[in-house]
PDB file of N, CA and C in Angstrom:
ATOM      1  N   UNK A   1       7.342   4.412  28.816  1.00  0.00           N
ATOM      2  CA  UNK A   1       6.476   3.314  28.433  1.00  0.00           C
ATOM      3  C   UNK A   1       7.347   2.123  28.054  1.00  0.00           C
ATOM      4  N   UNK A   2       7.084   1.122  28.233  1.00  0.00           N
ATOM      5  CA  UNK A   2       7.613  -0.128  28.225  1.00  0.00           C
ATOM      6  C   UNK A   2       6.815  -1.395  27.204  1.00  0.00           C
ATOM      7  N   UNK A   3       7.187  -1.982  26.383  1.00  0.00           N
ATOM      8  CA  UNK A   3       6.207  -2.844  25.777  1.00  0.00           C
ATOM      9  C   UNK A   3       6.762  -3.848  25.591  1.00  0.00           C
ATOM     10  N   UNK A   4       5.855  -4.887  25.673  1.00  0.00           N
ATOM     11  CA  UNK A   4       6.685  -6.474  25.732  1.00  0.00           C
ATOM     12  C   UNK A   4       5.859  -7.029  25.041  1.00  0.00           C
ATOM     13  N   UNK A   5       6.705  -7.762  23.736  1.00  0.00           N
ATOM     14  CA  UNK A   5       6.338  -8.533  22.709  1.00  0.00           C
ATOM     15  C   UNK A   5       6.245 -10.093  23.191  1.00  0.00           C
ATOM     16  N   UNK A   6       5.860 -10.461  22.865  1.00  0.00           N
ATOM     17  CA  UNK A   6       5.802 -12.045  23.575  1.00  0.00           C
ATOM     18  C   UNK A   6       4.970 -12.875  22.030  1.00  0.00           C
ATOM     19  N   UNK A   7       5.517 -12.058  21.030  1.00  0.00           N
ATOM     20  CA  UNK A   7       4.918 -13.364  19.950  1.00  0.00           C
ATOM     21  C   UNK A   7       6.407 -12.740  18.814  1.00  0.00           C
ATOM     22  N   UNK A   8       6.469 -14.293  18.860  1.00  0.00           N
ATOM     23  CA  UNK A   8       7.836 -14.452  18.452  1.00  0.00           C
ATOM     24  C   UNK A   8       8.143 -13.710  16.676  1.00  0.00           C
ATOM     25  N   UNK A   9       7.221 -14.198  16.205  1.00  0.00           N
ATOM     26  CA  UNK A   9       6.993 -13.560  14.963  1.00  0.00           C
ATOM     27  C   UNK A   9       7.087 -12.089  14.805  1.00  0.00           C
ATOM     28  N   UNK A  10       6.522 -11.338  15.470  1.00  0.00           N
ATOM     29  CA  UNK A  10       6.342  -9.996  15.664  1.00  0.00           C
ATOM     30  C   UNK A  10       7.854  -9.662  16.161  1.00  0.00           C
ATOM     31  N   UNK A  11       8.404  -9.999  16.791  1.00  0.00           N
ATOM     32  CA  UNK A  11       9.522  -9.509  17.237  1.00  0.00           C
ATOM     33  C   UNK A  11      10.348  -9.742  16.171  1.00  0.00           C
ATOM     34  N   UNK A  12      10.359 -10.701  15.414  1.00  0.00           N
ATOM     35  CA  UNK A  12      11.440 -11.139  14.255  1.00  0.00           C
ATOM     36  C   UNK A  12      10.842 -10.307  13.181  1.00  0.00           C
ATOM     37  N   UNK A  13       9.731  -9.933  12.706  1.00  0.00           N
ATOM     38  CA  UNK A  13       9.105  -8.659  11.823  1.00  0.00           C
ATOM     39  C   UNK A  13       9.892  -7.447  12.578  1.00  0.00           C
ATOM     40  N   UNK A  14      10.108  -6.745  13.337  1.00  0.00           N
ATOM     41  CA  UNK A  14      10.721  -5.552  13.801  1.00  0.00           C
ATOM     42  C   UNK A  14      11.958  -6.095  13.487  1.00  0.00           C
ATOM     43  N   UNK A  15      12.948  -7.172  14.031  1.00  0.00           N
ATOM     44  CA  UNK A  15      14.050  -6.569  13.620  1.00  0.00           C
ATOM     45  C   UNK A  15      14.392  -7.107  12.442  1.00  0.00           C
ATOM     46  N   UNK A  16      13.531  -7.609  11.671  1.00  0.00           N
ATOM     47  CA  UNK A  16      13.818  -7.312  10.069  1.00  0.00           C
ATOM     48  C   UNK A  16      13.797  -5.844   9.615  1.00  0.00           C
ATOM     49  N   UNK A  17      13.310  -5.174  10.372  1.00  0.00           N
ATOM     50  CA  UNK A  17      12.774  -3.547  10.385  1.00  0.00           C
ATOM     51  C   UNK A  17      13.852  -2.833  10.361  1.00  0.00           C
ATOM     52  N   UNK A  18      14.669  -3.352  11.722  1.00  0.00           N
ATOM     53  CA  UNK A  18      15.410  -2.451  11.971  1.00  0.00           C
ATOM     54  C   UNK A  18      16.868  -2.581  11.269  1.00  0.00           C
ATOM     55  N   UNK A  19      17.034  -3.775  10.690  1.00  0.00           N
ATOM     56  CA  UNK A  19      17.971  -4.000   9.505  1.00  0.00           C
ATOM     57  C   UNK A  19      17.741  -3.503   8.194  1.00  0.00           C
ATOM     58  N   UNK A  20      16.321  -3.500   7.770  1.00  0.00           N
ATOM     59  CA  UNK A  20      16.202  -3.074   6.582  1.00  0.00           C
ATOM     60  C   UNK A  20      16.435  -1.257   6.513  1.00  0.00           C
ATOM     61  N   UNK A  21      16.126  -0.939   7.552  1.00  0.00           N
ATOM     62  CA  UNK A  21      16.048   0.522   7.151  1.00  0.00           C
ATOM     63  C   UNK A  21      16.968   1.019   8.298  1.00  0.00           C
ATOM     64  N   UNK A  22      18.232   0.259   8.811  1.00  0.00           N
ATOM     65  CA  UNK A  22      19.023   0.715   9.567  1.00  0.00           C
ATOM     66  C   UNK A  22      18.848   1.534  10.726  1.00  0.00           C
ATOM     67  N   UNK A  23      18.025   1.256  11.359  1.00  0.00           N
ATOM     68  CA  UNK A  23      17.786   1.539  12.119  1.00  0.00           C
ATOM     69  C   UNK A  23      18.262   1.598  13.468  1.00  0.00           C
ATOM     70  N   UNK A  24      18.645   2.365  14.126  1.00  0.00           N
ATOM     71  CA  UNK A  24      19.616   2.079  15.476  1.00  0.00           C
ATOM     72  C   UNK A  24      19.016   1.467  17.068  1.00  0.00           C
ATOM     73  N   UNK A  25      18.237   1.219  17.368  1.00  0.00           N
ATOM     74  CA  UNK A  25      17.048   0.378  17.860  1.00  0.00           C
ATOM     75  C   UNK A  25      15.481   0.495  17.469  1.00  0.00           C
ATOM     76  N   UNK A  26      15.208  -0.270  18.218  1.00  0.00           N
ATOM     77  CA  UNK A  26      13.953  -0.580  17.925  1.00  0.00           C
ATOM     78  C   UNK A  26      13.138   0.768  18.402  1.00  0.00           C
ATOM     79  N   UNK A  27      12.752   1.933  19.003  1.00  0.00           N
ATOM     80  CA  UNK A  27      12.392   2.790  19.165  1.00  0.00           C
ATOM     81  C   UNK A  27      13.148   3.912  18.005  1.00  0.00           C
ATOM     82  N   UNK A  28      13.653   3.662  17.173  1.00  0.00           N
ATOM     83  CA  UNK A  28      14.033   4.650  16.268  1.00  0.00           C
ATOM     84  C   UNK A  28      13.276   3.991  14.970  1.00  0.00           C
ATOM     85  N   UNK A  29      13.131   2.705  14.912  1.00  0.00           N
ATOM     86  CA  UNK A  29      12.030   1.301  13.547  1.00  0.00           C
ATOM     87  C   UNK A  29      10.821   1.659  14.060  1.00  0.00           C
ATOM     88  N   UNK A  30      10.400   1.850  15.154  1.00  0.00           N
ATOM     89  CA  UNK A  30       9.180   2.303  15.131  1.00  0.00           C
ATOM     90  C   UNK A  30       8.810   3.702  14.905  1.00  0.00           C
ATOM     91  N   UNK A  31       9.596   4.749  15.272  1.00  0.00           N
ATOM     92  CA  UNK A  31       8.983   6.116  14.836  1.00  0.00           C
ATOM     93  C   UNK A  31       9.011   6.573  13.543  1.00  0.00           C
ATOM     94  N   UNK A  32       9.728   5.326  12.539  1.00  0.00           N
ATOM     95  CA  UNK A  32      10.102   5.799  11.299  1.00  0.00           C
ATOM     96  C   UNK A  32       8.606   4.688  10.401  1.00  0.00           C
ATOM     97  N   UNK A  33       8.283   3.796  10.995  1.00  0.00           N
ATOM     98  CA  UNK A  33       7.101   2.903  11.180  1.00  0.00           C
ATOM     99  C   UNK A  33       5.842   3.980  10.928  1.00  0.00           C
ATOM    100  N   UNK A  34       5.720   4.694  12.147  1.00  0.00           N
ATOM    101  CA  UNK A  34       4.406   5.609  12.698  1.00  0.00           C
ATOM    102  C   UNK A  34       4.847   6.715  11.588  1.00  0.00           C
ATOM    103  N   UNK A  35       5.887   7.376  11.222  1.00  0.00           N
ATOM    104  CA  UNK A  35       5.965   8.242   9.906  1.00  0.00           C
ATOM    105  C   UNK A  35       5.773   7.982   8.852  1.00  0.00           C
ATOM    106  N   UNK A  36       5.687   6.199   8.498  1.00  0.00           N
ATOM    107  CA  UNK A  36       5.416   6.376   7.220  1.00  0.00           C
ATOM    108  C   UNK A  36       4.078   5.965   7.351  1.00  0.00           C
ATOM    109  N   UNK A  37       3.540   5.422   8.269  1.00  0.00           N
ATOM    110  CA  UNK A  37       2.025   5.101   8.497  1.00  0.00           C
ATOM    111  C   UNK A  37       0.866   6.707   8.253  1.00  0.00           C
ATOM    112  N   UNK A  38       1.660   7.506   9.108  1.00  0.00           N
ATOM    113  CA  UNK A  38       1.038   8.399   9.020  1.00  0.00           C
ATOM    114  C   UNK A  38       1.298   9.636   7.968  1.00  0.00           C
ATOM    115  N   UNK A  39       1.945   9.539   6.990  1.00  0.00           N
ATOM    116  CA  UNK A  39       2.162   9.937   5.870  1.00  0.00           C
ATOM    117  C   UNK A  39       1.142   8.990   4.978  1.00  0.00           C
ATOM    118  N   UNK A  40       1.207   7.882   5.042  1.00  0.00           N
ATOM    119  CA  UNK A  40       0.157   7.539   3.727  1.00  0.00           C
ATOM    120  C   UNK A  40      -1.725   7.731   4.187  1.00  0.00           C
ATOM    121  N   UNK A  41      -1.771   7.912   5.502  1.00  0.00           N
ATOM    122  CA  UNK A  41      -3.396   8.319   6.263  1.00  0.00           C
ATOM    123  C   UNK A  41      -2.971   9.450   5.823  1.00  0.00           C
ATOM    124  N   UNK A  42      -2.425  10.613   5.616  1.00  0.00           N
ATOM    125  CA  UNK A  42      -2.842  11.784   5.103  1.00  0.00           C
ATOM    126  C   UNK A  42      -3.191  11.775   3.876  1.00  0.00           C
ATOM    127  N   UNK A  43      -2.147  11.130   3.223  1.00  0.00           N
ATOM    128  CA  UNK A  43      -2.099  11.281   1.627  1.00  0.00           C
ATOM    129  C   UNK A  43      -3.704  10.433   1.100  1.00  0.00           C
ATOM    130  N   UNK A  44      -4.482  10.034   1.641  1.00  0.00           N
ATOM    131  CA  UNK A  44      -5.428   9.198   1.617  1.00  0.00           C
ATOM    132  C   UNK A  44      -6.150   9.584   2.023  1.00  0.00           C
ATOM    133  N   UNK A  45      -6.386  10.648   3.191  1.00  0.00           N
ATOM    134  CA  UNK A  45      -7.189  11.324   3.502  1.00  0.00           C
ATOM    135  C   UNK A  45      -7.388  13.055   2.758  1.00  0.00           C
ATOM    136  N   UNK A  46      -6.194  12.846   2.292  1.00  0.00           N
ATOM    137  CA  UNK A  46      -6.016  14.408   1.104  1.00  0.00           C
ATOM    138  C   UNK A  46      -6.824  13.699  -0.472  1.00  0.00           C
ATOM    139  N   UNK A  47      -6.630  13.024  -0.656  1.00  0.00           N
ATOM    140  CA  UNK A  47      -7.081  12.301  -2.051  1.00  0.00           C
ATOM    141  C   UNK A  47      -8.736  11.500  -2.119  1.00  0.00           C
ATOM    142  N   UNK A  48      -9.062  11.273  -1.147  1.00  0.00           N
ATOM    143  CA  UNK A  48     -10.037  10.771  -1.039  1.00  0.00           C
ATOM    144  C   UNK A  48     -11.352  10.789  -1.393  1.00  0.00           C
ATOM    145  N   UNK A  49     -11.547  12.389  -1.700  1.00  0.00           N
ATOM    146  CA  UNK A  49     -12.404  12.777  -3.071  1.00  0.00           C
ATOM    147  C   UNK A  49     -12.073  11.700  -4.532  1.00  0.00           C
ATOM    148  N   UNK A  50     -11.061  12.007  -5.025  1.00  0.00           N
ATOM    149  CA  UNK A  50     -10.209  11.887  -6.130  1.00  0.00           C
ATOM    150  C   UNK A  50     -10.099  10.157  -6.469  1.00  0.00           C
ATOM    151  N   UNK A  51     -10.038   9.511  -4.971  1.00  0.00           N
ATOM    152  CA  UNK A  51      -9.963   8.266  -5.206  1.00  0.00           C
ATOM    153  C   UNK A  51     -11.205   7.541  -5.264  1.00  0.00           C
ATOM    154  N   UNK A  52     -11.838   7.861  -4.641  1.00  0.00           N
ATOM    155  CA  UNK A  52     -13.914   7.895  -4.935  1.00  0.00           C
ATOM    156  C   UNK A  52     -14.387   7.831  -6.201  1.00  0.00           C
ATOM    157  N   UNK A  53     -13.758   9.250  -6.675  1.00  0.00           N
ATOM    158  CA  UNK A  53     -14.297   9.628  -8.299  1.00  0.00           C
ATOM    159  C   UNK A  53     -14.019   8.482  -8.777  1.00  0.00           C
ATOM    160  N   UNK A  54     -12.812   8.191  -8.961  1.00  0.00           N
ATOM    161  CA  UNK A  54     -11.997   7.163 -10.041  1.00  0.00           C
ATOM    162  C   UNK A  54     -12.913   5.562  -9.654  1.00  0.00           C
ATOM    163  N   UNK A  55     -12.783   5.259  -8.750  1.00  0.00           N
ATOM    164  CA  UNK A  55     -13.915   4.334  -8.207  1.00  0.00           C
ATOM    165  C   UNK A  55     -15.264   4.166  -9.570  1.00  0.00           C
ATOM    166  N   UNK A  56     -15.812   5.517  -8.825  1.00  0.00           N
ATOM    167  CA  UNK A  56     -17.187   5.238  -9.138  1.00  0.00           C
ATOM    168  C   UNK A  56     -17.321   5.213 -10.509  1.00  0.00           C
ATOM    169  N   UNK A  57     -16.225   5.936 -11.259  1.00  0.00           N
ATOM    170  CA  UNK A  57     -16.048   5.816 -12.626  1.00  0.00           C
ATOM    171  C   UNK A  57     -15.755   4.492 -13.248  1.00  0.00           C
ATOM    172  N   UNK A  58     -15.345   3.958 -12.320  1.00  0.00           N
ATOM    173  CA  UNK A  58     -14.954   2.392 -13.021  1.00  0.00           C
ATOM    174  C   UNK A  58     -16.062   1.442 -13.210  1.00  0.00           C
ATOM    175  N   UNK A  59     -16.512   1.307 -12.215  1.00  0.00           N
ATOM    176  CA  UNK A  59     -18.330   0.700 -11.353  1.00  0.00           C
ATOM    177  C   UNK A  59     -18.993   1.353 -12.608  1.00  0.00           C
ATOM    178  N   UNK A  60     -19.078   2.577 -13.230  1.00  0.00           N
ATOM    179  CA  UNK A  60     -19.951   3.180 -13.720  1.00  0.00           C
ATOM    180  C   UNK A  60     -19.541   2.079 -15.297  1.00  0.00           C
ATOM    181  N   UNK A  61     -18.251   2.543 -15.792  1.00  0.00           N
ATOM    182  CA  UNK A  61     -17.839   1.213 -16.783  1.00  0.00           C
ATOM    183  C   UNK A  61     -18.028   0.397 -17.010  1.00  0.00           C
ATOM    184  N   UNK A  62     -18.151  -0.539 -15.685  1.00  0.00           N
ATOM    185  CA  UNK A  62     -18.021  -1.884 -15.529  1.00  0.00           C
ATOM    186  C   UNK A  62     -19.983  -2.121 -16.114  1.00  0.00           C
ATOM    187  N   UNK A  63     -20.791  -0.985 -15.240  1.00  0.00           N
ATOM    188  CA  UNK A  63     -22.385  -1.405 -15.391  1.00  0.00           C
ATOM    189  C   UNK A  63     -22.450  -1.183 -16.768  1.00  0.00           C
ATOM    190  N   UNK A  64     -21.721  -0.654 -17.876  1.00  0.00           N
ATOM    191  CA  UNK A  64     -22.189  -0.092 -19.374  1.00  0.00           C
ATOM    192  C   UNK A  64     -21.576  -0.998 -19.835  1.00  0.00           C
ATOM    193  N   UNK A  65     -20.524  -2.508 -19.320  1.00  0.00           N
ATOM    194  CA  UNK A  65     -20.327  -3.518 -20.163  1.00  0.00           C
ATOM    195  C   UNK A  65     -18.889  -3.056 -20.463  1.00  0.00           C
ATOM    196  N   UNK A  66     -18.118  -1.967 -20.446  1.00  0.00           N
ATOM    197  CA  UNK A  66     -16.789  -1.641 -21.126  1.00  0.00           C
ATOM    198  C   UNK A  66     -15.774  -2.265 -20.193  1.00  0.00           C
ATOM    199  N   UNK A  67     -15.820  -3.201 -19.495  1.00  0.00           N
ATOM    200  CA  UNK A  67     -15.220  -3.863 -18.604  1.00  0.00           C
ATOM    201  C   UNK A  67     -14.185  -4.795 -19.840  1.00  0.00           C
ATOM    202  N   UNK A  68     -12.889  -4.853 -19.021  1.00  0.00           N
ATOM    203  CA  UNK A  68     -12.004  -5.962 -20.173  1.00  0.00           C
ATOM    204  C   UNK A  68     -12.188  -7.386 -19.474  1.00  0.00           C
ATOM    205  N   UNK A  69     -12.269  -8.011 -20.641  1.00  0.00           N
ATOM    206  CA  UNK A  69     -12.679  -9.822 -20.334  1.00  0.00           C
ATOM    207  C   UNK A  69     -11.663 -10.425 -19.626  1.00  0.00           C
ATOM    208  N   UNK A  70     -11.825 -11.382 -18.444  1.00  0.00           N
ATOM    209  CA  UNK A  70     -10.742 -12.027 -17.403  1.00  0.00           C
ATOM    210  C   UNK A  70      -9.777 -12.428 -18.730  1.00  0.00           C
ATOM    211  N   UNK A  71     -10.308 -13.083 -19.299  1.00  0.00           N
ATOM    212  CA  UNK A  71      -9.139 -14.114 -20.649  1.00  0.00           C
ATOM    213  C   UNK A  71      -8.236 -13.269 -21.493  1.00  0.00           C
ATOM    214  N   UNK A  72      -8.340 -11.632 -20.993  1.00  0.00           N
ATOM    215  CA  UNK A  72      -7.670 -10.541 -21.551  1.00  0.00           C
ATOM    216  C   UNK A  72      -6.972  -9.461 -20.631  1.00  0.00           C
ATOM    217  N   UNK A  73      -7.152  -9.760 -19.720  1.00  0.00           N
ATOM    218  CA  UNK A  73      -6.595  -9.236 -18.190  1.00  0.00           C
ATOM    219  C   UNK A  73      -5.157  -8.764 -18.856  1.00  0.00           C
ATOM    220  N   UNK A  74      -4.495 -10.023 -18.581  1.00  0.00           N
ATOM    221  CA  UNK A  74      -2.729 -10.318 -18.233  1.00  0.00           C
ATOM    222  C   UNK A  74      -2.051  -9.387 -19.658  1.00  0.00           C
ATOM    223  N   UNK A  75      -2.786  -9.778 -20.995  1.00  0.00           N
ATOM    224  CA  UNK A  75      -2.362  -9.183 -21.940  1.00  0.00           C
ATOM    225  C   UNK A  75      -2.546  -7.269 -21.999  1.00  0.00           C
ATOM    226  N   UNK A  76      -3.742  -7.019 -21.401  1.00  0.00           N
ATOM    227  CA  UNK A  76      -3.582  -5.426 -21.208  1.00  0.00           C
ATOM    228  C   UNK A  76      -3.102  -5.372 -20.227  1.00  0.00           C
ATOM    229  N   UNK A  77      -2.700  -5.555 -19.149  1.00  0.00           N
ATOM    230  CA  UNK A  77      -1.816  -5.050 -18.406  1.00  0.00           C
ATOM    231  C   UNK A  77      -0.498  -4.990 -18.748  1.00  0.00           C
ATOM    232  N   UNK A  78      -0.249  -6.235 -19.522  1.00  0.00           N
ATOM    233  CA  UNK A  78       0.875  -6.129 -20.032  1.00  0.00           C
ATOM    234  C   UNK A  78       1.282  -5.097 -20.978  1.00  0.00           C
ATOM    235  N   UNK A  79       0.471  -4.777 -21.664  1.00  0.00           N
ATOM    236  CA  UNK A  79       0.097  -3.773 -22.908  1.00  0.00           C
ATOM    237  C   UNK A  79       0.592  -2.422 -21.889  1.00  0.00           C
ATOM    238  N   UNK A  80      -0.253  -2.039 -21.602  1.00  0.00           N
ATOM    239  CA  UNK A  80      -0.566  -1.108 -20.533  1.00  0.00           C
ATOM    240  C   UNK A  80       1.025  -0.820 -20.134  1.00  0.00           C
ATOM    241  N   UNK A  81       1.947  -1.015 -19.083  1.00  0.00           N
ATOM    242  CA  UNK A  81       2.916  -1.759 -18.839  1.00  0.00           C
ATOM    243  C   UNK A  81       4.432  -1.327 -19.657  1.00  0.00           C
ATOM    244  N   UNK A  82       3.895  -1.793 -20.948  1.00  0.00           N
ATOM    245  CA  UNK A  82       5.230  -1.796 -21.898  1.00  0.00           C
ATOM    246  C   UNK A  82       4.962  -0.347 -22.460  1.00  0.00           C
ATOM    247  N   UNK A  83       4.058   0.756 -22.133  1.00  0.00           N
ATOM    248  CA  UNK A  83       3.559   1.840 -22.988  1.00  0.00           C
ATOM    249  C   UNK A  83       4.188   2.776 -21.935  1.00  0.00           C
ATOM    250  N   UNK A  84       4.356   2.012 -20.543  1.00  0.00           N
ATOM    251  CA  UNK A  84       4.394   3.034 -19.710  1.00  0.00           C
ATOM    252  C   UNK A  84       5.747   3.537 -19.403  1.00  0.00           C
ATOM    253  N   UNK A  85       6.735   2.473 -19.650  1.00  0.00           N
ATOM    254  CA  UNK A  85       8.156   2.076 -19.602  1.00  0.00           C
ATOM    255  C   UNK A  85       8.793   3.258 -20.864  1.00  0.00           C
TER     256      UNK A  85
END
């Protein structure tokens, strides 16, 4: 198979690819591309119960009002953040 890029951008995205992760051509940046693509569709398709729950739990929060105020965002995350460190 043969593929021809013809948008200039895209071609300069790959071999940023193939520099960043050393890659020895461009058919070795892409299969390492399609591995990590298809490592995170599993992991997403394994969790996907789990990531639902947490969802609907939030939505469920958010409708009972326990939602944190925009003007308090930056400071709990920050909070959040320095607890986690």
């Amino acid at each position: 198979m043969n593929i021809e890029i013809h948008d200039t951008a895209l071609e300069a995205r790959i071999q940023k690819q193939i520099q960043a992760t050393g890659s020895g051509s461009v058919e070795e940046a892409l299969i390492r591309l399609l591995e990590t693509q298809e490592e995170q569709d599993r992991w997403l398709l394994e969790n996907r119960a789990v990531i639902n729950a947490k969802i609907r739990r939030g939505i469920e929060q958010l409708d009972r009002g326990e939602g944190i105020p925009e003007d308090q965002l930056d400071a709990h995350l920050a909070n959040l953040k320095t607890q986690s460190e």
